[in-house]
Protein backbone atom coordinates (compact mmCIF):
# COMPACT_ATOMS: atom_id res chain seq x y z
CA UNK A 1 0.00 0.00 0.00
CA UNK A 2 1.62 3.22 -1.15
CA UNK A 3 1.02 5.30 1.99
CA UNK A 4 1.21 8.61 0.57
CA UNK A 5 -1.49 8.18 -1.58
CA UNK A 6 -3.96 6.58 0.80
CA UNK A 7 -2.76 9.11 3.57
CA UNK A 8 -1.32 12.11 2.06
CA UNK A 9 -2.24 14.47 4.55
CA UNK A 10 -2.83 14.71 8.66
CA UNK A 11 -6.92 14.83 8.32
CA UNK A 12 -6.64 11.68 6.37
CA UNK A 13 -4.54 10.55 9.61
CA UNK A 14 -6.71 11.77 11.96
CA UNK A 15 -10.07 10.29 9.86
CA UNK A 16 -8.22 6.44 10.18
CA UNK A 17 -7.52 7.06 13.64
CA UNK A 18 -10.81 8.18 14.82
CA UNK A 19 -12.35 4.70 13.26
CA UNK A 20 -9.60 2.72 14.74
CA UNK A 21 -9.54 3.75 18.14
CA UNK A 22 -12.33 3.68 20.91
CA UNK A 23 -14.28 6.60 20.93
CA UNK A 24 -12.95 7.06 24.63
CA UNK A 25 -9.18 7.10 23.48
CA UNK A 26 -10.33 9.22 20.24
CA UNK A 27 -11.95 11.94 22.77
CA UNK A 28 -8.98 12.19 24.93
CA UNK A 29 -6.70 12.48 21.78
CA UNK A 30 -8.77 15.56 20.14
CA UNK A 31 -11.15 17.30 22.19
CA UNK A 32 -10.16 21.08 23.78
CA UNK A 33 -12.42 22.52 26.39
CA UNK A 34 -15.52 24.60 26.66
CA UNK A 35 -16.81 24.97 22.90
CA UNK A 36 -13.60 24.61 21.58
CA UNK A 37 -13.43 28.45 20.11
CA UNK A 38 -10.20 27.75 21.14
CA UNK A 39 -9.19 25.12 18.87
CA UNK A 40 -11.10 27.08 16.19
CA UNK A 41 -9.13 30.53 16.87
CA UNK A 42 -5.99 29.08 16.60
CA UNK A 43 -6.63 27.45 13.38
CA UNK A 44 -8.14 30.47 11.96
CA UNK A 45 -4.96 32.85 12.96
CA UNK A 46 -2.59 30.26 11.08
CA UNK A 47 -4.69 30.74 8.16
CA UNK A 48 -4.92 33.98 8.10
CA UNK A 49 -1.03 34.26 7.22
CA UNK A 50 0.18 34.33 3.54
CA UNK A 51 3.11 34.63 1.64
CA UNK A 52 3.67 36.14 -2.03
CA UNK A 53 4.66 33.43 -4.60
CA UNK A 54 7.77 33.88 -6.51
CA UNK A 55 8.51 32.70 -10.08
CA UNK A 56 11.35 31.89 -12.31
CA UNK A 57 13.19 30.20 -8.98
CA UNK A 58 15.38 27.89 -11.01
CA UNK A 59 15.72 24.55 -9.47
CA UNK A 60 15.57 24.01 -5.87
CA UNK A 61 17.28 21.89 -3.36
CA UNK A 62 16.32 22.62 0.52
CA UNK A 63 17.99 22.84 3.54
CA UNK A 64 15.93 22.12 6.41
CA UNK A 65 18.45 20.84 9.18
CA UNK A 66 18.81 23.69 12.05
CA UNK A 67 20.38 23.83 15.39
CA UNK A 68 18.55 24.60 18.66
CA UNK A 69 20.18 24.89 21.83
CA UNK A 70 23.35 24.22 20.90
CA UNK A 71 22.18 20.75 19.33
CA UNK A 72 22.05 19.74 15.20
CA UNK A 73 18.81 18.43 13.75
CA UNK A 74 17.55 17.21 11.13
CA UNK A 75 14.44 19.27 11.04
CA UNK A 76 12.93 22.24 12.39
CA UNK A 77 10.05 20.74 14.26
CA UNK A 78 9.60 17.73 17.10
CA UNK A 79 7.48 15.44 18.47
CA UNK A 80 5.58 17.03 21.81
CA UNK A 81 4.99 15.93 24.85
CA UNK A 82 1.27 14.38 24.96
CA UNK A 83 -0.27 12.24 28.55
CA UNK A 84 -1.39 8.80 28.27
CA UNK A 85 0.23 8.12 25.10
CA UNK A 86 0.11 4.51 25.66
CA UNK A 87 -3.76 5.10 26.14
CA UNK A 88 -4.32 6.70 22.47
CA UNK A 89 -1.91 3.52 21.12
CA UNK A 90 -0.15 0.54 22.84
CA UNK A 91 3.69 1.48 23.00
CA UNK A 92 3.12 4.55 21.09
CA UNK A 93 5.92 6.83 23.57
CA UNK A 94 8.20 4.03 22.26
CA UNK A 95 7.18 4.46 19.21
CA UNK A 96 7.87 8.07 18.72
CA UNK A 97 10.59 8.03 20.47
CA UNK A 98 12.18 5.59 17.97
CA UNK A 99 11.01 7.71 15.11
CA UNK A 100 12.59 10.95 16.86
CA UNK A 101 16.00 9.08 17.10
CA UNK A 102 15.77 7.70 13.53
CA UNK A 103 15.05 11.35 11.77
CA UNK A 104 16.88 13.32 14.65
CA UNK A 105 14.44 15.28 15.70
CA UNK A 106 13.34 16.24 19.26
CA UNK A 107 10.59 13.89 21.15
CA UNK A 108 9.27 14.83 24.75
CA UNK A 109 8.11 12.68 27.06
CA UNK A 110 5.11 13.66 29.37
CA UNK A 111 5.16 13.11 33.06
CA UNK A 112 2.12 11.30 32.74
CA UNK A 113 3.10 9.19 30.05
CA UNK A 114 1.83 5.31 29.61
CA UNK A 115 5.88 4.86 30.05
CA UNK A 116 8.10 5.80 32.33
CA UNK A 117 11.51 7.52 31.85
CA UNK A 118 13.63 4.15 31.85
CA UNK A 119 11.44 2.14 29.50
CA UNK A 120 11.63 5.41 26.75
CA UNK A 121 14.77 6.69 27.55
CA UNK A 122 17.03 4.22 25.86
CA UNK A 123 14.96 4.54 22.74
CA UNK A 124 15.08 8.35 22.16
CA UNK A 125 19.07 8.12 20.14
CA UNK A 126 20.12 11.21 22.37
CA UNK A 127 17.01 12.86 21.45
CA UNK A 128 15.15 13.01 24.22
CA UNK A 129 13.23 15.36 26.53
CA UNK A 130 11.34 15.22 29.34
CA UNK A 131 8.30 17.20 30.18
CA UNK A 132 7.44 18.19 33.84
CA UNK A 133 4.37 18.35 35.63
CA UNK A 134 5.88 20.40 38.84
CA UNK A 135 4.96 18.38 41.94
CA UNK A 136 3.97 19.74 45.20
CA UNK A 137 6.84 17.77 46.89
CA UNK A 138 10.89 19.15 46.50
CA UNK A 139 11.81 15.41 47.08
CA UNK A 140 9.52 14.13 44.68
CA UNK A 141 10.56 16.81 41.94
CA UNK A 142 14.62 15.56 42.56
CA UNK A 143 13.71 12.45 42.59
CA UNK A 144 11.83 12.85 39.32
CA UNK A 145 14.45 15.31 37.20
CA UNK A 146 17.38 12.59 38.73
CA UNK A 147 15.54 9.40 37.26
CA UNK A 148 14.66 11.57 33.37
CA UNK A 149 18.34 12.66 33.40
CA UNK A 150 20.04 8.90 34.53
CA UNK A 151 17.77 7.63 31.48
CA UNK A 152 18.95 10.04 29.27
CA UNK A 153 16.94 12.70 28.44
CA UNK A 154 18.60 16.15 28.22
CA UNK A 155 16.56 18.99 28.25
CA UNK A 156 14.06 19.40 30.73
CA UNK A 157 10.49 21.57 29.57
CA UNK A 158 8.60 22.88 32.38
CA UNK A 159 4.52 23.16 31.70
CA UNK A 160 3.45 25.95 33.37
CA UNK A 161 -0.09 26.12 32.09
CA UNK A 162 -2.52 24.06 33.98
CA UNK A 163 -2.53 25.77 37.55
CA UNK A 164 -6.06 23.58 37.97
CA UNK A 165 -7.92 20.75 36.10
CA UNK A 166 -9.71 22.13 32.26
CA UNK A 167 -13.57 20.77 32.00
CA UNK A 168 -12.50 19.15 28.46
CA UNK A 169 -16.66 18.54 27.87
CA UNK A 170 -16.42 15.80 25.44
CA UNK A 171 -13.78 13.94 27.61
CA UNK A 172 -16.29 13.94 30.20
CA UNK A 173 -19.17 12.83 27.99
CA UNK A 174 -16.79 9.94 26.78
CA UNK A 175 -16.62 8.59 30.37
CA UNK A 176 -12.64 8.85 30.30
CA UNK A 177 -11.23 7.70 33.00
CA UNK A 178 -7.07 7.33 34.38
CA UNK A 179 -6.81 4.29 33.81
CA UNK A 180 -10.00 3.38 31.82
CA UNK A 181 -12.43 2.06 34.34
CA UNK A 182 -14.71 -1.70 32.30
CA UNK A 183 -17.73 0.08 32.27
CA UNK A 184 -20.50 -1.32 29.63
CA UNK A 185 -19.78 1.85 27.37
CA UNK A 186 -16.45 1.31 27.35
CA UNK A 187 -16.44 -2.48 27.22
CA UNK A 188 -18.36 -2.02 23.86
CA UNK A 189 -16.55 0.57 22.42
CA UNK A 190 -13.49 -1.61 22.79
CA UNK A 191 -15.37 -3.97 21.08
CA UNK A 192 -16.15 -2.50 18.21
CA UNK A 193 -12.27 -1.25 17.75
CA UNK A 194 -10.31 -4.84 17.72
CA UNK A 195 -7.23 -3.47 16.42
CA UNK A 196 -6.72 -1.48 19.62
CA UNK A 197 -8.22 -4.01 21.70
CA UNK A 198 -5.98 -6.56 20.89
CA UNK A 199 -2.85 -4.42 20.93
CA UNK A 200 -3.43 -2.81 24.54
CA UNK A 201 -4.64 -6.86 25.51
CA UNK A 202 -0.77 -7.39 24.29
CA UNK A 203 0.65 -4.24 25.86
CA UNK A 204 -1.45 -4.71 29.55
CA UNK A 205 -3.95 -1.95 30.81
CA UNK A 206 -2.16 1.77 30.38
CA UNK A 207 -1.43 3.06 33.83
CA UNK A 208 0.35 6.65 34.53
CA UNK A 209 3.58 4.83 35.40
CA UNK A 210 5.87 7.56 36.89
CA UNK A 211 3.49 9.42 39.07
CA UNK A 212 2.20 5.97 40.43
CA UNK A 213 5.68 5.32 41.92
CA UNK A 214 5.29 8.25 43.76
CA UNK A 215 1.71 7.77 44.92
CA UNK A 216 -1.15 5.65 45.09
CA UNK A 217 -4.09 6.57 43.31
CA UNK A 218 -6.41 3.86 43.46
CA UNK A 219 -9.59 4.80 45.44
CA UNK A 220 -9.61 8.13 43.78
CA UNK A 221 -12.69 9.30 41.45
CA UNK A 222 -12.55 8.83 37.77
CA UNK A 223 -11.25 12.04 37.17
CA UNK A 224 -7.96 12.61 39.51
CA UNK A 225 -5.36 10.20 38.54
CA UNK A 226 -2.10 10.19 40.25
CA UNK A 227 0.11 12.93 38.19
CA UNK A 228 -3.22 15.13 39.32
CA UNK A 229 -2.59 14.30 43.03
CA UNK A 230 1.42 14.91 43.15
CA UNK A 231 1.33 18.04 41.19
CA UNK A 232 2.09 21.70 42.92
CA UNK A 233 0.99 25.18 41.85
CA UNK A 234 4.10 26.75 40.98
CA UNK A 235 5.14 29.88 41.27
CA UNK A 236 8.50 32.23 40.01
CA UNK A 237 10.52 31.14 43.27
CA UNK A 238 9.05 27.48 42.71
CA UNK A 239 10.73 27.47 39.13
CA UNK A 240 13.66 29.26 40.80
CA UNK A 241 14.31 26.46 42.91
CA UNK A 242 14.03 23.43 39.78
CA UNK A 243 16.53 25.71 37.66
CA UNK A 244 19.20 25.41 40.36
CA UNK A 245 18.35 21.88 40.67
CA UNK A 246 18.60 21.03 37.22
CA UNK A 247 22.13 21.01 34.93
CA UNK A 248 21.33 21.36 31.38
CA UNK A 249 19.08 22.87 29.07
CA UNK A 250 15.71 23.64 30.80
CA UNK A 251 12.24 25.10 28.74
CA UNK A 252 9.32 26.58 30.28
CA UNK A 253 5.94 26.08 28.23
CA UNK A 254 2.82 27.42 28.27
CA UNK A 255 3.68 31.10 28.00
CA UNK A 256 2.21 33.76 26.28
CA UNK A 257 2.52 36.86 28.12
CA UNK A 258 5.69 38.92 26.20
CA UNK A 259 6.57 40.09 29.63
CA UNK A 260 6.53 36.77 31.22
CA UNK A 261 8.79 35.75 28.55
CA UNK A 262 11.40 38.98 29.44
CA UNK A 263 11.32 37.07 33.00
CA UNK A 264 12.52 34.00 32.10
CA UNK A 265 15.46 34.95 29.83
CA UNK A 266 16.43 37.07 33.06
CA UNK A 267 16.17 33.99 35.42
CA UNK A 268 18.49 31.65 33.44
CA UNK A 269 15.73 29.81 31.57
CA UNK A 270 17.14 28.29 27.95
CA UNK A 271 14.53 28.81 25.76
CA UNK A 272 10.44 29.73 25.91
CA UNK A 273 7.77 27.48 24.50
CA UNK A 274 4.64 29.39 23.16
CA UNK A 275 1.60 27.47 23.87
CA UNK A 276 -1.91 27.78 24.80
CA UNK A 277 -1.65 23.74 25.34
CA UNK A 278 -3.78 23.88 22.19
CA UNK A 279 -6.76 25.57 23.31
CA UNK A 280 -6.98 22.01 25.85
CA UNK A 281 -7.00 24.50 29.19
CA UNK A 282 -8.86 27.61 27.97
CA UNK A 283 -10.82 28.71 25.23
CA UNK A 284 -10.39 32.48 25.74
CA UNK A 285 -7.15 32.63 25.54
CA UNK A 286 -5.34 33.75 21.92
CA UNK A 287 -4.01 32.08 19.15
CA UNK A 288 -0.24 31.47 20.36
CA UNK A 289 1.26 33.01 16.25
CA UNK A 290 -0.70 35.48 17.17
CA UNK A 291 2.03 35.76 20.63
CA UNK A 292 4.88 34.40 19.06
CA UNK A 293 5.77 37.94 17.37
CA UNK A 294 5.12 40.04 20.25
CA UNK A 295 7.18 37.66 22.39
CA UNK A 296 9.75 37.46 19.62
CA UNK A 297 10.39 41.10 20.07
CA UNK A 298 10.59 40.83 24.07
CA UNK A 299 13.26 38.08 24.23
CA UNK A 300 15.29 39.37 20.91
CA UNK A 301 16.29 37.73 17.98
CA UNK A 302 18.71 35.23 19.06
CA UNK A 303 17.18 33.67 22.61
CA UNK A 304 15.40 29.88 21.72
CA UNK A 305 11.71 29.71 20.81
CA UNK A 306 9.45 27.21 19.98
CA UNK A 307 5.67 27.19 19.45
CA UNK A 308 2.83 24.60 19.28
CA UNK A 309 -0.79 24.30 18.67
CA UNK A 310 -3.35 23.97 16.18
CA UNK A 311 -0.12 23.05 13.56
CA UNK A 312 -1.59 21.33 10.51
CA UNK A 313 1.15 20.68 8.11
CA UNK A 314 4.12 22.18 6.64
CA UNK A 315 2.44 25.28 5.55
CA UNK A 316 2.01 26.00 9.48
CA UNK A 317 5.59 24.83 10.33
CA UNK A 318 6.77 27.78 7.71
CA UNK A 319 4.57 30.26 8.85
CA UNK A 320 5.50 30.05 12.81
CA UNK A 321 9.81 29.96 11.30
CA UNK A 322 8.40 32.99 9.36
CA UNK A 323 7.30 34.71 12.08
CA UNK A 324 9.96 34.09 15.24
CA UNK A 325 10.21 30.70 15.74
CA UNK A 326 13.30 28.47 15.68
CA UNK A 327 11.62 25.02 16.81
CA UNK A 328 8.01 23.84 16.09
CA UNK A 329 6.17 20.79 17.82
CA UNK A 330 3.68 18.84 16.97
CA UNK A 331 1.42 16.51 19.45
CA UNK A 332 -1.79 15.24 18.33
CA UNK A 333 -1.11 14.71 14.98
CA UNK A 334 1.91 12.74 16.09
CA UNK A 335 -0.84 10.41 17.65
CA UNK A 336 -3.31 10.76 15.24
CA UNK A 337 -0.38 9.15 12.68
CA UNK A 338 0.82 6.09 15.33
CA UNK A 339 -2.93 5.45 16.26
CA UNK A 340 -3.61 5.25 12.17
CA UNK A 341 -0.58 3.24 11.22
CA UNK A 342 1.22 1.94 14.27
CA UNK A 343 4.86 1.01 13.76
CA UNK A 344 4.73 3.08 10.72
CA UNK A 345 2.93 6.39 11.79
CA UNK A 346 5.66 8.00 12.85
CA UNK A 347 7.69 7.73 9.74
CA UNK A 348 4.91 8.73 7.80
CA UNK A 349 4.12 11.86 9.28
CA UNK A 350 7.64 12.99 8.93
CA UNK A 351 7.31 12.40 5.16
CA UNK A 352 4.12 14.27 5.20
CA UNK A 353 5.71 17.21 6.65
CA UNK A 354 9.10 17.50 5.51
CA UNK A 355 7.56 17.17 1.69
CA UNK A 356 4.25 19.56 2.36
CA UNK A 357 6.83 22.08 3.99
CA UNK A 358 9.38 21.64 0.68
CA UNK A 359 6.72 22.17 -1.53
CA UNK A 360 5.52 25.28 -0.15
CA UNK A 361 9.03 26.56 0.23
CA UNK A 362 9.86 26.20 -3.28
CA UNK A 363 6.32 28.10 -4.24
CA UNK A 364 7.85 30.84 -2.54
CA UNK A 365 11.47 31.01 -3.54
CA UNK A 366 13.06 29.97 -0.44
CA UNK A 367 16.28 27.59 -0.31
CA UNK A 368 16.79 27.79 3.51
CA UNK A 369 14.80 28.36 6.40
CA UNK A 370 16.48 31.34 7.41
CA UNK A 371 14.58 32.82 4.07
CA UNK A 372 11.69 32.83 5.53
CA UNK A 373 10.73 35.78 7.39
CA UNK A 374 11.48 37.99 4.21
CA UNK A 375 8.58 35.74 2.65
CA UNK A 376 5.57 37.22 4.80
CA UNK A 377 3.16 39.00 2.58
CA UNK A 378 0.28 38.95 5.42
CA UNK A 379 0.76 38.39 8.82
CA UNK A 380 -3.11 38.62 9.70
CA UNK A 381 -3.71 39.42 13.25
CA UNK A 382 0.09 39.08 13.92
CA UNK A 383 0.71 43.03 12.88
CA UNK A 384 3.84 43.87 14.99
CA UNK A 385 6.65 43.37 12.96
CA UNK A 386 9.69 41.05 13.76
């Protein structure tokens, strides 16, 4: 089966892995909160930015290899950190985490992964990151940054984002549970979706690994799991604290704010990661390209930034280098690709969006990704120039 032509974009990724997976798992996987405007006003401000074709080119040849934080890879954009990964597809952190080594590219590993650091860690080819869910507990937090740095993983992002638990409406109507509790609704949605069945029936019930060796969470309603009962409500001397605690590059995601940004360059942090965790937490908050600019201009022109959500394809990954960003992640569509084509998902993806992001460069005369900004015909809402 020629996979590009059965599967040549993420929707048609997404469609296969909404009829593969349980409609519990698919939920989880794509729903934001509230009436996801969210979700919708981040895809609308990515649209709204266009660049002016150029002809008579010649031929092209691209280089898309970068470096970001004093690390070389192959492409600008990485594989982000997404809970439960193991819940959307058996194995999948493994998975990805393979596929990140293979095309050298970034993949972060949630706290409240399906895996823990150990199992991933020796699968990530020295490309891997781990994403923290601060804790409440000091000893807990060492203990955690200790065991994601003995397994290998290098540069530590800090989400900063969820100070308290998002409705998510359709995760709720979908009976989700951490783990999935055999209800009859679920019992019969995992009927009618044996592929999954029999893979997670291979790959044993997914569990929140890490955060259960800290705590136990059975007992607890269907909603608090245990990363929900060790997590803390950070604050700046909070943050203070883990970058003294941890040696190497550290990220802090979930900001927005330009002057939050100024903050963090101040305090040590590495880089900033501009995300509104993809309209997940809040719907009223903007459309992070519409941020990235205005935060571009508050850390200057050479401190590391990377942006997420609502990215689509190639298109998107060339409008957020366009406007201010070194580094762009991807999550669901990551897991819409693995839940779609297991083993192969990965891989796939990567095709998708090294090629749609190739093509689009050569419609607009650019070699190199440092070409881009000079590309911008129409930034939409993102006015303030770079």
């Amino acid at each position: 089966m020629d996979l590009d032509l059965k599967y040549p974009a993420i929707s048609d990724l997404r469609n296969k892995a909404r009829r593969r997976l349980p409609k519990f798992a698919f939920e989880y996987l794509d729903s934001a909160t509230g009436t996801e405007l969210g979700y919708q006003r981040n895809r609308d401000a990515w649209d709204s930015i266009t660049f002016m074709p150029q002809i008579l080119q010649g031929e092209h040849s691209f280089d898309l290899g970068c470096s970001f934080m004093g690390q070389k890879f192959d492409l600008p954009f990485g594989i982000a950190p997404v809970g439960m990964s193991g819940m959307i597809w058996p194995g999948a952190e493994k998975i990805l985490a393979t596929t990140a080594a293979r095309h050298k590219i970034p993949y972060s590993l949630s706290t409240v992964a399906a895996a823990d650091p150990e199992e991933v860690g020796p699968h990530t080819g020295g490309m891997g990151w781990f994403q923290l869910y601060p804790p409440a507990d000091p000893k807990i937090r060492r203990d955690m940054i200790k065991r994601a740095k003995e397994a290998g993983f290098s540069t530590l992002v800090v989400t900063v984002d969820v100070p308290g638990e998002s409705r998510r409406e359709r995760q709720r109507r979908a009976l989700i549970s951490m783990p999935p509790k055999m209800t009859p609704s679920i019992i019969c949605s995992m009927v009618m979706n044996p592929h999954w069945s029999l893979a997670m029936a291979r790959a044993g019930a997914p569990r929140m690994k890490f955060p259960e060796s800290y705590v136990d969470a059975s007992g607890s309603d269907a909603f608090v799991h245990a990363g929900r009962l060790i997590r803390g409500w950070p604050d700046w001397d909070y943050l203070a604290e883990l970058r003294s605690e941890w040696q190497g590059n550290m990220l802090v995601k979930g900001v927005m704010v330009p002057q939050d940004a100024k903050r963090l360059v101040t305090m040590g942090i590495d880089g900033v990661w501009v995300s509104n965790h993809s309209a997940r937490q809040f719907e009223a908050a903007p459309s992070t390209i519409e941020q990235l600019p205005l935060i571009r201009d508050a850390v200057g022109g050479e401190y590391p930034l990377i942006v997420d959500s609502g990215i689509s394809g190639g298109l998107d990954i060339m409008r957020a280098l366009a406007l201010g960003a070194d580094f762009v992640f991807l999550g669901r569509a990551f897991h819409y690709a693995v839940a779609a084509l297991g083993d192969k998902g990965g891989d796939h993806l990567v095709h998708i969006l090294k090629s749609d992001l190739c093509a689009n460069m050569s419609q607009i005369g650019s070699k190199t990704l440092s070409d881009l900004p000079s590309k911008i015909h129409h930034r939409g809402v993102c006015e303030t120039s770079i």
